[in-house]
Protein backbone atom coordinates (compact mmCIF):
# COMPACT_ATOMS: atom_id res chain seq x y z
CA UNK A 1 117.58 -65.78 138.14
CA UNK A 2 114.69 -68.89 138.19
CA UNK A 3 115.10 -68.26 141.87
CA UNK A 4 113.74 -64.81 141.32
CA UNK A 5 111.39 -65.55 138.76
CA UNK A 6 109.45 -68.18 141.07
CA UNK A 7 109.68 -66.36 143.95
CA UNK A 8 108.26 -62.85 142.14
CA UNK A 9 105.06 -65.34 140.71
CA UNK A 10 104.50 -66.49 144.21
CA UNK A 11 104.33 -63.09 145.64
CA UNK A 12 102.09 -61.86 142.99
CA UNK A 13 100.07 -64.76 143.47
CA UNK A 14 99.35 -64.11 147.30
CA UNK A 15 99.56 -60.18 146.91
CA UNK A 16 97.11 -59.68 144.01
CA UNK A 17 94.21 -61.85 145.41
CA UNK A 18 95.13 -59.96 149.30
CA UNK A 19 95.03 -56.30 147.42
CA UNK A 20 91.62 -57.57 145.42
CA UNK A 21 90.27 -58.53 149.03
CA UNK A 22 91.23 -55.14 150.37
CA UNK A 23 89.89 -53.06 147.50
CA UNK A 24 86.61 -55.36 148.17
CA UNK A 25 86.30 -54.18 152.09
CA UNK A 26 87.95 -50.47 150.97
CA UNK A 27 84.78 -49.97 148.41
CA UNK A 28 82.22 -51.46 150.32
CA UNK A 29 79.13 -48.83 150.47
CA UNK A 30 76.02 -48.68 152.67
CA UNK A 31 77.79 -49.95 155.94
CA UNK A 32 77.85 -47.95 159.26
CA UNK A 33 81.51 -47.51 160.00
CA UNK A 34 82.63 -46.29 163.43
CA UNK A 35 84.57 -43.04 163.34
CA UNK A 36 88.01 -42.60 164.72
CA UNK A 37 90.18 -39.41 164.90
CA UNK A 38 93.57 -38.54 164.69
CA UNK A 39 95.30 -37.06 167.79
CA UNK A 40 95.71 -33.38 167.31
CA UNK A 41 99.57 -34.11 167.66
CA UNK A 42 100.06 -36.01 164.72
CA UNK A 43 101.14 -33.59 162.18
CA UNK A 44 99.83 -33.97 158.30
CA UNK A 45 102.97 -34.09 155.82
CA UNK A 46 101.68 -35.18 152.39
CA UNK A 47 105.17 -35.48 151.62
CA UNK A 48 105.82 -38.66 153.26
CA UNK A 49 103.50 -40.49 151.27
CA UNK A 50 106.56 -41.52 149.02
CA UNK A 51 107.70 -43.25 152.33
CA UNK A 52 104.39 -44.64 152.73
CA UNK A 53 103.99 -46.41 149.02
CA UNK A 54 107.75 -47.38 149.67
CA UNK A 55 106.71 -49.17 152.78
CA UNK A 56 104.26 -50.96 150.60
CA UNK A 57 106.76 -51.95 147.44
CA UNK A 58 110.03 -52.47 149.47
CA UNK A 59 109.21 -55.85 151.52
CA UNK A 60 108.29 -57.52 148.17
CA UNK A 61 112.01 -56.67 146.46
CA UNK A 62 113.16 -57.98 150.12
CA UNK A 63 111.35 -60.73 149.68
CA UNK A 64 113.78 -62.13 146.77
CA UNK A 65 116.84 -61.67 148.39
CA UNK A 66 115.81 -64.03 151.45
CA UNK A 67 118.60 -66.84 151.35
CA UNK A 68 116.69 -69.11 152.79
CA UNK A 69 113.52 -71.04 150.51
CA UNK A 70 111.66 -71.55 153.96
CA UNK A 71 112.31 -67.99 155.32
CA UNK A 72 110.58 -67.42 152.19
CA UNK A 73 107.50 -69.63 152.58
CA UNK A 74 107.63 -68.27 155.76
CA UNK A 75 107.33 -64.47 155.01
CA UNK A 76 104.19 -65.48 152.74
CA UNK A 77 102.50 -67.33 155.09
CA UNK A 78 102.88 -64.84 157.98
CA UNK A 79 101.66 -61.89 155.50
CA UNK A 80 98.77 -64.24 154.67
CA UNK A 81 97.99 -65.05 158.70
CA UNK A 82 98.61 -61.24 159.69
CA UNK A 83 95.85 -60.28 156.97
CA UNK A 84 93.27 -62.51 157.63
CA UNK A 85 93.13 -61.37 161.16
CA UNK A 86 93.37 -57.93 160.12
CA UNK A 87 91.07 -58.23 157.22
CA UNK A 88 88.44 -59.79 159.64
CA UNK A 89 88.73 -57.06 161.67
CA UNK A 90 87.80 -54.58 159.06
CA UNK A 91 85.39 -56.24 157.63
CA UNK A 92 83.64 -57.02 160.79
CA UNK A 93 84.30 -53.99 162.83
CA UNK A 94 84.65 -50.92 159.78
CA UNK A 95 86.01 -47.80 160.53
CA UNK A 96 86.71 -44.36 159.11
CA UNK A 97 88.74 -41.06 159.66
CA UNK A 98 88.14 -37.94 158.28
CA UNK A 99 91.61 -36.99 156.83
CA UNK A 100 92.71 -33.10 156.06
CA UNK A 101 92.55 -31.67 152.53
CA UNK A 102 95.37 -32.09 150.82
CA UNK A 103 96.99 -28.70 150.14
CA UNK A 104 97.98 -27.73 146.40
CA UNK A 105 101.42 -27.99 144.70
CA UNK A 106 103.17 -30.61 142.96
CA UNK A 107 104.57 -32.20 146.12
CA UNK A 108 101.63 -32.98 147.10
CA UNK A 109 100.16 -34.22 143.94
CA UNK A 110 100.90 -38.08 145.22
CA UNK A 111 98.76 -37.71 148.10
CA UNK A 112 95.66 -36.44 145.95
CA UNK A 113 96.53 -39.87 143.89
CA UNK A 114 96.73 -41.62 146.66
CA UNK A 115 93.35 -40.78 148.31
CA UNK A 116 91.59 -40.42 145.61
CA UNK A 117 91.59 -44.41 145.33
CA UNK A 118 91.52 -45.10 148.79
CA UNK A 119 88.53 -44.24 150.79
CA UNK A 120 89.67 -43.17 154.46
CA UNK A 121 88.18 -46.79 155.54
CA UNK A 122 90.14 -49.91 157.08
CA UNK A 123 91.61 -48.22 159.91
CA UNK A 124 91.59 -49.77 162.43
CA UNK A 125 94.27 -51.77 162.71
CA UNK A 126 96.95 -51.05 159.97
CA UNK A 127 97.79 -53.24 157.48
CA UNK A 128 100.61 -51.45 155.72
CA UNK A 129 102.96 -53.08 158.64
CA UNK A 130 102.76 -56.86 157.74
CA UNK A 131 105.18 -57.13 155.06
CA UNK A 132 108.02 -54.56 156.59
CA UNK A 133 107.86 -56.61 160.04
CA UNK A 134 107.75 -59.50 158.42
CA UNK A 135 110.72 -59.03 156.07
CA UNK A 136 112.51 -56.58 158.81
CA UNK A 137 112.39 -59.91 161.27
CA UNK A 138 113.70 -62.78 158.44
CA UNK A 139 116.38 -60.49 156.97
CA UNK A 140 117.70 -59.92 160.16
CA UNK A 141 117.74 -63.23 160.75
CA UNK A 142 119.16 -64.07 157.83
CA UNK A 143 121.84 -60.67 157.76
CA UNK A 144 121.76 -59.24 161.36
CA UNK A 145 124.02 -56.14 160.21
CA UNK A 146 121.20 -55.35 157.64
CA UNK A 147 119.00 -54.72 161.14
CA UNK A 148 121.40 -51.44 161.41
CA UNK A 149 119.47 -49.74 157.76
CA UNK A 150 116.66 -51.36 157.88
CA UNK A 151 114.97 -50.82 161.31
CA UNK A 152 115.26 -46.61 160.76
CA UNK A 153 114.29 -47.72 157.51
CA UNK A 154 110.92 -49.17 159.27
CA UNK A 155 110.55 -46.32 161.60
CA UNK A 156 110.81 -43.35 158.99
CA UNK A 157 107.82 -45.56 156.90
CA UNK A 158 106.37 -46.39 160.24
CA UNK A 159 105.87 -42.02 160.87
CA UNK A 160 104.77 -41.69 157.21
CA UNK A 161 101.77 -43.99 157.49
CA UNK A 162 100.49 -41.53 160.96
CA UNK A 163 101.75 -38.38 159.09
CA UNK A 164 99.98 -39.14 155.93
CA UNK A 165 97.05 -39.30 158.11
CA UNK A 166 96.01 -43.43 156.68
CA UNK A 167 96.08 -44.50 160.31
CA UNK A 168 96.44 -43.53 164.24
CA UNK A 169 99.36 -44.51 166.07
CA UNK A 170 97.26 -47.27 168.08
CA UNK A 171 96.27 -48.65 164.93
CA UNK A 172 99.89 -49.05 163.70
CA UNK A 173 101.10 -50.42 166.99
CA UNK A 174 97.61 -52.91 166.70
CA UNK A 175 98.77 -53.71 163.03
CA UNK A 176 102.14 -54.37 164.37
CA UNK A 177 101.39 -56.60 167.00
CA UNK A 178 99.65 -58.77 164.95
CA UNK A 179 102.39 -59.22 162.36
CA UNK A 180 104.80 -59.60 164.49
CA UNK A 181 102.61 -62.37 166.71
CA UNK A 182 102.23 -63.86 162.58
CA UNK A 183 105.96 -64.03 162.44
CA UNK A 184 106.75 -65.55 165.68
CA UNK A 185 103.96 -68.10 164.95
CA UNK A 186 104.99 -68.63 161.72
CA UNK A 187 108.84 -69.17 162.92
CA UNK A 188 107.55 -71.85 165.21
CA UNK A 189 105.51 -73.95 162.72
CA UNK A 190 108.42 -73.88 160.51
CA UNK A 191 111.03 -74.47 162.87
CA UNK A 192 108.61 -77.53 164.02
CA UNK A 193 108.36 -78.34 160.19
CA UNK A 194 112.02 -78.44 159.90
CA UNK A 195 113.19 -80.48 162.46
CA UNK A 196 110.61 -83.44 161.57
């Protein structure tokens, strides 16, 4: 139970300061952002934006059940690496896409929440990815039979970030490449750690 106590203050400590920094770029007014659009294949499904917030809450209860303490360091230091870059890239480089109204009815009433706290900025590339690659890659590590739920797992919240329209499909696979170049990264450093 102290196990999970220390390891829930240390992800609120890095996640609450990382959300603050993206709620800083998110809000930021008077900049000229470069507009992207969705390809007219993706469809718009409001109702996987329980998927999406999932995607969002899930990697932090994975988090605590990491058996190993430096698998643990490990997944906090590769979210922090994978949102710097992508951060930087945001701030630096801001885009926008338009997204669809959000049609009426009660299913869709966590969309309407959703966007109406998040301006349609900080596309380009997606963030939502670094914790479920990150936790995906050092639980299966850790339990490789766990790979067998947990990668459709990633690719049902992987559709619901395109679907709910909060990024392109190049900007996931962008996000994604950069958390999973964190993770590898990140493995080495500590593997290097490790052994002395």
């Amino acid at each position: 139970m102290k196990q999970v106590i220390i390891r829930s203050i240390l992800l609120n400590a890095l996640g609450i300061p990382l959300f603050g920094i993206y709620l800083i770029i998110n809000q930021r007014t008077g900049i000229d952002h470069r507009i992207v659009e969705m390809p007219e294949w993706v469809p718009f499904w409001p109702i996987m934006t329980i998927p999406y917030i999932l995607m969002l809450i899930v990697p932090w209860i994975g988090a605590t059940l990491l058996k190993e303490n430096g698998n643990f360091y490990q997944y906090l230091v590769s979210v922090l690496l994978s949102f710097l870059v992508i951060s930087s890239i945001w701030y630096f480089h801001p885009t926008e896409m338009t997204r669809p109204v959000t049609p009426g009815g009660a299913i869709s009433q966590i969309h309407q929440i959703l966007i109406a706290h998040d301006n349609p900025v900080c596309i380009v590339p997606c963030g939502h990815v670094m914790g479920p690659i990150a936790i995906t890659c050092l639980l299966g590590l850790e339990r490789p039979r766990w790979l067998l739920w947990m990668l459709p797992l990633l690719g049902i919240g992987t559709i619901s970030i395109a679907t709910t329209w909060q990024h392109r499909p190049f900007d996931i696979v962008a996000g994604a490449i950069i958390s999973l170049t964190a993770v590898l990264l990140t493995r080495k450093l500590f593997m290097r750690f490790e052994q002395g």
